[in-house]
Protein backbone atom coordinates (compact mmCIF):
# COMPACT_ATOMS: atom_id res chain seq x y z
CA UNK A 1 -6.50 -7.81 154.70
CA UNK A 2 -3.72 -7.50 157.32
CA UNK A 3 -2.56 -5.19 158.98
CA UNK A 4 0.87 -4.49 156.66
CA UNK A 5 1.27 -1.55 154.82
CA UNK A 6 1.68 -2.59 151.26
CA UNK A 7 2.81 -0.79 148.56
CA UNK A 8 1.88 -1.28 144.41
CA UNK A 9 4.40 -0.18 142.18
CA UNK A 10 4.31 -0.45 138.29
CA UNK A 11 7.49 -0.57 136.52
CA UNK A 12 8.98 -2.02 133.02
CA UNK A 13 11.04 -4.42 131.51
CA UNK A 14 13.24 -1.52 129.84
CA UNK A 15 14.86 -1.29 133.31
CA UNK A 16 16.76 -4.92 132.17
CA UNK A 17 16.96 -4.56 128.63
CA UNK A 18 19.84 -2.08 126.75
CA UNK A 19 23.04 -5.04 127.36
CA UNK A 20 21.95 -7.63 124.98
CA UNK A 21 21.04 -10.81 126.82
CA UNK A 22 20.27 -14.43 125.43
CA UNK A 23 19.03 -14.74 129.65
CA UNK A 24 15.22 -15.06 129.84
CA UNK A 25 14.20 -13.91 132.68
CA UNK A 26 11.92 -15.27 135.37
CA UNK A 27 9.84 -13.37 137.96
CA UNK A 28 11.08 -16.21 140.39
CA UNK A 29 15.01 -14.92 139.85
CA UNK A 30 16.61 -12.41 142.32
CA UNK A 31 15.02 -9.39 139.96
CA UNK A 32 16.04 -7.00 142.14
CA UNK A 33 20.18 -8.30 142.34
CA UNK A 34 20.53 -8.19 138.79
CA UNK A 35 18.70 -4.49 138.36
CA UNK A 36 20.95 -3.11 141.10
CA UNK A 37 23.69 -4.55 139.21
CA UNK A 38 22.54 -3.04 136.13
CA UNK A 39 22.22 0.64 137.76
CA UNK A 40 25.64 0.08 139.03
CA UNK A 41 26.90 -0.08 135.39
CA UNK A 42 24.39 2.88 134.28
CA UNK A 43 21.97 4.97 136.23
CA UNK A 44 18.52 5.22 134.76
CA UNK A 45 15.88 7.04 136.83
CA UNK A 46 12.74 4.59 136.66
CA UNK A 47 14.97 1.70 138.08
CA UNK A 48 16.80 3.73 140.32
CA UNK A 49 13.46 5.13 141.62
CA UNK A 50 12.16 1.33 141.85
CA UNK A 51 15.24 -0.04 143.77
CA UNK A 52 14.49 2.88 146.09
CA UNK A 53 11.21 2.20 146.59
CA UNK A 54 12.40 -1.54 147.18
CA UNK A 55 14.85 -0.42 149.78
CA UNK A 56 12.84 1.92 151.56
CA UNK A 57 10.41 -0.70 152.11
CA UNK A 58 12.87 -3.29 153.31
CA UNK A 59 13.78 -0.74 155.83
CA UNK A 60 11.08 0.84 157.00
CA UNK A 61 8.86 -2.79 156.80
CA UNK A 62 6.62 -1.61 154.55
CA UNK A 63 6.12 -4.76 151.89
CA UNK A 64 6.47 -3.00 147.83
CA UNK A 65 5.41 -5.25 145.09
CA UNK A 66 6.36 -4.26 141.52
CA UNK A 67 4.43 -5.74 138.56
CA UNK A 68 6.62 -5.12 135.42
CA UNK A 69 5.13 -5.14 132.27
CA UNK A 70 6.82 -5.15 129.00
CA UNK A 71 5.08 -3.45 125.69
CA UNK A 72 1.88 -3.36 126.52
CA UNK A 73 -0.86 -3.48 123.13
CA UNK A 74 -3.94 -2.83 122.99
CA UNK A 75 -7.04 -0.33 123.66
CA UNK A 76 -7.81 -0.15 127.25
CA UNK A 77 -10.97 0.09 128.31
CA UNK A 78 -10.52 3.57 131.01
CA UNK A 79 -12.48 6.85 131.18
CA UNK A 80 -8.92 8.41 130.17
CA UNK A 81 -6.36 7.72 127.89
CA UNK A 82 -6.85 4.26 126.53
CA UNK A 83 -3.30 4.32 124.82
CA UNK A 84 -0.29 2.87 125.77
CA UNK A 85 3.57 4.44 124.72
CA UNK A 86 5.59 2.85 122.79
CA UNK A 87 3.52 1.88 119.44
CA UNK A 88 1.33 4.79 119.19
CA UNK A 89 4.51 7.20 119.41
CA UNK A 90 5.80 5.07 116.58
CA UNK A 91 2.83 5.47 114.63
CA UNK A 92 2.69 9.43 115.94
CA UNK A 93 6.72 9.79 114.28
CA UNK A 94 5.61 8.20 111.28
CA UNK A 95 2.85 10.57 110.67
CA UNK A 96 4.53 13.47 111.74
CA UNK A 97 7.68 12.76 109.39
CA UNK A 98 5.67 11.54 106.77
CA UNK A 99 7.64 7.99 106.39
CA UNK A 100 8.01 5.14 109.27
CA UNK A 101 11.04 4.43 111.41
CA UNK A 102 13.45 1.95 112.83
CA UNK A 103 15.43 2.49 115.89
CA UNK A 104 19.02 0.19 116.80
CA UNK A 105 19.22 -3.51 116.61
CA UNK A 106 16.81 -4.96 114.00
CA UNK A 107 17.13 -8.22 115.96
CA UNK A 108 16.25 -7.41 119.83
CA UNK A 109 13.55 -9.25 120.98
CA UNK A 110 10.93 -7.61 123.94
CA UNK A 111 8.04 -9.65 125.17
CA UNK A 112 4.72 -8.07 125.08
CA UNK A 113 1.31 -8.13 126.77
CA UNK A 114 -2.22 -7.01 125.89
CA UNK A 115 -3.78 -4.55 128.01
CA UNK A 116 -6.58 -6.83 129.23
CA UNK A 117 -4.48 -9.04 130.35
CA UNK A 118 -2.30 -7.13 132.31
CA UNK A 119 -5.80 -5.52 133.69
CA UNK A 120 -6.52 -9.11 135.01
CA UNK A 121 -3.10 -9.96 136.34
CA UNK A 122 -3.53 -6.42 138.57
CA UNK A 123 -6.66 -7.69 139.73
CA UNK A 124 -5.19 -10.91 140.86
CA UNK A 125 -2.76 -9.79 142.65
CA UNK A 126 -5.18 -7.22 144.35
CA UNK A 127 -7.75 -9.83 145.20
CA UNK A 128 -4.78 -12.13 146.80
CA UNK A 129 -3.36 -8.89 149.04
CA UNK A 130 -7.56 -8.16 150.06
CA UNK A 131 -7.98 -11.99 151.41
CA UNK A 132 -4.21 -12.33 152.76
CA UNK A 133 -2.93 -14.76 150.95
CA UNK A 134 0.75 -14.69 149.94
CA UNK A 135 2.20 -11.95 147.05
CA UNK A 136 6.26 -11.86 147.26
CA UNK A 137 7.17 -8.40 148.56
CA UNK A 138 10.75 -6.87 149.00
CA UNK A 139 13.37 -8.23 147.07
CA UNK A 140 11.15 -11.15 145.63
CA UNK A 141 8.44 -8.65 145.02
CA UNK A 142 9.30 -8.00 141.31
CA UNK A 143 6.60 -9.61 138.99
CA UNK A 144 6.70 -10.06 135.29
CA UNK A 145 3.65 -10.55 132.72
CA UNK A 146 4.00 -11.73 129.11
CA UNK A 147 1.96 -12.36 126.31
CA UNK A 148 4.98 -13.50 123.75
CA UNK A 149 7.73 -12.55 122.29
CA UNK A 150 8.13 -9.72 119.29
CA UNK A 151 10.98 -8.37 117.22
CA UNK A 152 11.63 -4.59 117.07
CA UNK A 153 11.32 -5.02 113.20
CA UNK A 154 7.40 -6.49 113.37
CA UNK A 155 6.90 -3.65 115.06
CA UNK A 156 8.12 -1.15 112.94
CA UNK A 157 6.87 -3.04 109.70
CA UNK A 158 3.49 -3.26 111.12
CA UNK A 159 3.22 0.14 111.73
CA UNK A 160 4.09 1.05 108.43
CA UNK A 161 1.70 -1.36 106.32
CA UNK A 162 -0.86 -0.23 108.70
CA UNK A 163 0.04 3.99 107.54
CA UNK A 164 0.22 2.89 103.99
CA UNK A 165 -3.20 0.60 103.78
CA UNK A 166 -4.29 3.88 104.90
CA UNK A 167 -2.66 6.52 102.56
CA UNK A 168 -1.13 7.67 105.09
CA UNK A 169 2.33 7.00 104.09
CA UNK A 170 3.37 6.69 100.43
CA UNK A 171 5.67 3.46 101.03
CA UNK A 172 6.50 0.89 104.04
CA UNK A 173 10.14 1.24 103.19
CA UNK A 174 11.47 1.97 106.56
CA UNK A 175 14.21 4.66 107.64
CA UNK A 176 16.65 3.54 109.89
CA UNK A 177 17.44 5.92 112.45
CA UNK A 178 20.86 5.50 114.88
CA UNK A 179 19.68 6.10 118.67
CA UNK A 180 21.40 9.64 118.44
CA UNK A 181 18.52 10.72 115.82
CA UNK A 182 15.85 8.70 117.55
CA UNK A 183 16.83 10.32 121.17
CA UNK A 184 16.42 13.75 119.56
CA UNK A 185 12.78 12.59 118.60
CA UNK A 186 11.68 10.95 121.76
CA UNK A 187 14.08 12.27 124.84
CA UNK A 188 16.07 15.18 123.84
CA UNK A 189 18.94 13.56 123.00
CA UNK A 190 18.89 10.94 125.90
CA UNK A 191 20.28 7.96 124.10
CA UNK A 192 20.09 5.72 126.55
CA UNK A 193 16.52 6.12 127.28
CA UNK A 194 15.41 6.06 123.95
CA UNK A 195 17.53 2.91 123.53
CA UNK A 196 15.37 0.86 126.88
CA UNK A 197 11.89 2.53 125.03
CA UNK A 198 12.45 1.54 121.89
CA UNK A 199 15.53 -1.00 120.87
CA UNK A 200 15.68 -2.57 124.16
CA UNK A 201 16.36 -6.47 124.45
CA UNK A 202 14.75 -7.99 127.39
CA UNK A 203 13.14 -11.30 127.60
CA UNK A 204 10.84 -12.04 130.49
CA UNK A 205 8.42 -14.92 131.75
CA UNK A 206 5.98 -14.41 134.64
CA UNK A 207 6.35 -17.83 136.29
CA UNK A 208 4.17 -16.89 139.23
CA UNK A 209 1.50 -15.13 138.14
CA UNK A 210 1.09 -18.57 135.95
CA UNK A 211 1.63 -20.57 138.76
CA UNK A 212 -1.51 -18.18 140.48
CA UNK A 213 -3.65 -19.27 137.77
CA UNK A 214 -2.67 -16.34 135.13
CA UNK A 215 -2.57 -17.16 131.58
CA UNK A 216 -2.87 -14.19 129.11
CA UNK A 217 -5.80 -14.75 126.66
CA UNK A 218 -4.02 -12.76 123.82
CA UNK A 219 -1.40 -13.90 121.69
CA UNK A 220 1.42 -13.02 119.33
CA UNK A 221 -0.93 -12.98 116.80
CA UNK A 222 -2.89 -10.32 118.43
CA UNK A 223 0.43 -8.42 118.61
CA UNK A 224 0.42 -8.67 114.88
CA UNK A 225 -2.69 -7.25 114.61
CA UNK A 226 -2.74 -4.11 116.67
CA UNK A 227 -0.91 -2.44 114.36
CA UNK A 228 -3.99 -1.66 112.83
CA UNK A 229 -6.11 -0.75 115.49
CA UNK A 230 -4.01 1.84 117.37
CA UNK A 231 -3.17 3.74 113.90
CA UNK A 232 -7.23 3.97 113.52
CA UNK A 233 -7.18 5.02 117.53
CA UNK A 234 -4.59 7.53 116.98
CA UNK A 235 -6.31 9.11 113.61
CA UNK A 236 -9.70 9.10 115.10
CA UNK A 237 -8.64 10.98 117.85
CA UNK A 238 -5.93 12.86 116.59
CA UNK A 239 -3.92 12.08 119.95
CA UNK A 240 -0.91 13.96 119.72
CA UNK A 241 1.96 11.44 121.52
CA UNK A 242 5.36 12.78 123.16
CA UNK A 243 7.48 10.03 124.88
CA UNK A 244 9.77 12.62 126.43
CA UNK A 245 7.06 13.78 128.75
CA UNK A 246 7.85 9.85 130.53
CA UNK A 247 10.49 10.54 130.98
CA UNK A 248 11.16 13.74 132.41
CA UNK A 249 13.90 13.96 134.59
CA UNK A 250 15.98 11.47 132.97
């Protein structure tokens, strides 16, 4: 490894997503121009807390990559919490209301990733930084990983099927909830938050980690069918989910 300080930062492809977009983006694009541009229009703490951590390290010369996963699926694998946000706080509402939800635009499309592989894109980019070879830092430093593609409205049907095959739910008929109800749920009335966690529309296509060798194992299909194994997660453990506590500070 050289000498360079280097800096790991996790982010999320929320940060481009609430202005719909027919744009996919590519982890080869000037990331970091269009997410500056985006704060500009609306402040939102996790990207304004990423372009800081950018610009710090373009000033101080200490080289930040940030890997930026959309909805990640999946059980991990960890001694800790092997859950990831977004679904199993769907599946958490549902429960807790005792019927499943939809959030915003039935239509917005997010790409997704499985767990695993996002586990092995981390430990490519680790093993490339430990034997020196090349990782774009700074304003280039902003990596994407996909699986696919999903529609807010597979994941929101899935979830319910999954409750009901269960008896968990007594139909799969969906309520529709405008972001002002859903913010009360997940953020405390942050509607713009709640919009980026769960309505957002943001496309994204990790061209380099691909051209490194990276191809995700799992599938859409695999998306499809997660549904059912995070609801048996969540009522095996009885994990009790709160989005808000993401996003404190917000």
């Amino acid at each position: 490894m050289s000498d360079l300080i280097k800096v790991l930062l996790t982010g999320s492809t929320g940060y481009i997503g609430k202005y719909l977009e027919s744009h996919v983006f590519s982890d080869k694009e000037n990331i970091h121009a269009y997410e500056k541009y985006r704060e500009s229009l609306h402040s939102y703490a996790q990207r304004a807390a990423e372009i800081a951590v950018v610009e710090t390290g373009l000033a101080t010369g200490v080289r930040t990559t940030v890997i930026m996963p959309p909805t990640i699926f999946g059980i991990g694998s960890g001694l800790f919490n092997r859950l990831s946000v977004q679904i199993p706080n769907v599946i958490q509402t549902a429960l807790s209301r005792g019927r499943a939800i939809r959030i915003g635009d039935q239509n917005a499309t997010l790409s997704h990733v499985h767990i695993d592989d996002l586990v092995t894109f981390y430990e490519m980019v680790l093993v490339r930084i430990v034997e020196g070879k090349e990782v774009p830092h700074g304003e280039k430093g902003i990596l994407f990983t996909d699986g696919g593609e999903f529609v807010w409205t597979e994941l929101y049907e899935g979830v319910a099927k999954a409750l009901k095959k269960r008896g968990k739910l007594d139909t799969e008929e969906l309520q529709t909830l405008s972001l002002k109800e859903a913010a009360e749920i997940f953020t405390g009335g942050d509607e713009y938050s709640v919009e980026a966690g769960f309505a957002s529309h943001a496309r994204t296509r990790g061209d380099i980690g691909r051209e490194w060798g990276w191809e995700p194992r799992k599938t859409h299909s695999d998306f499809l069918n997660t549904f059912e194994i995070e609801v048996d997660a969540i009522l095996k453990t009885g994990k009790v989910l709160n989005y808000t506590s993401h996003l404190k500070d917000h």
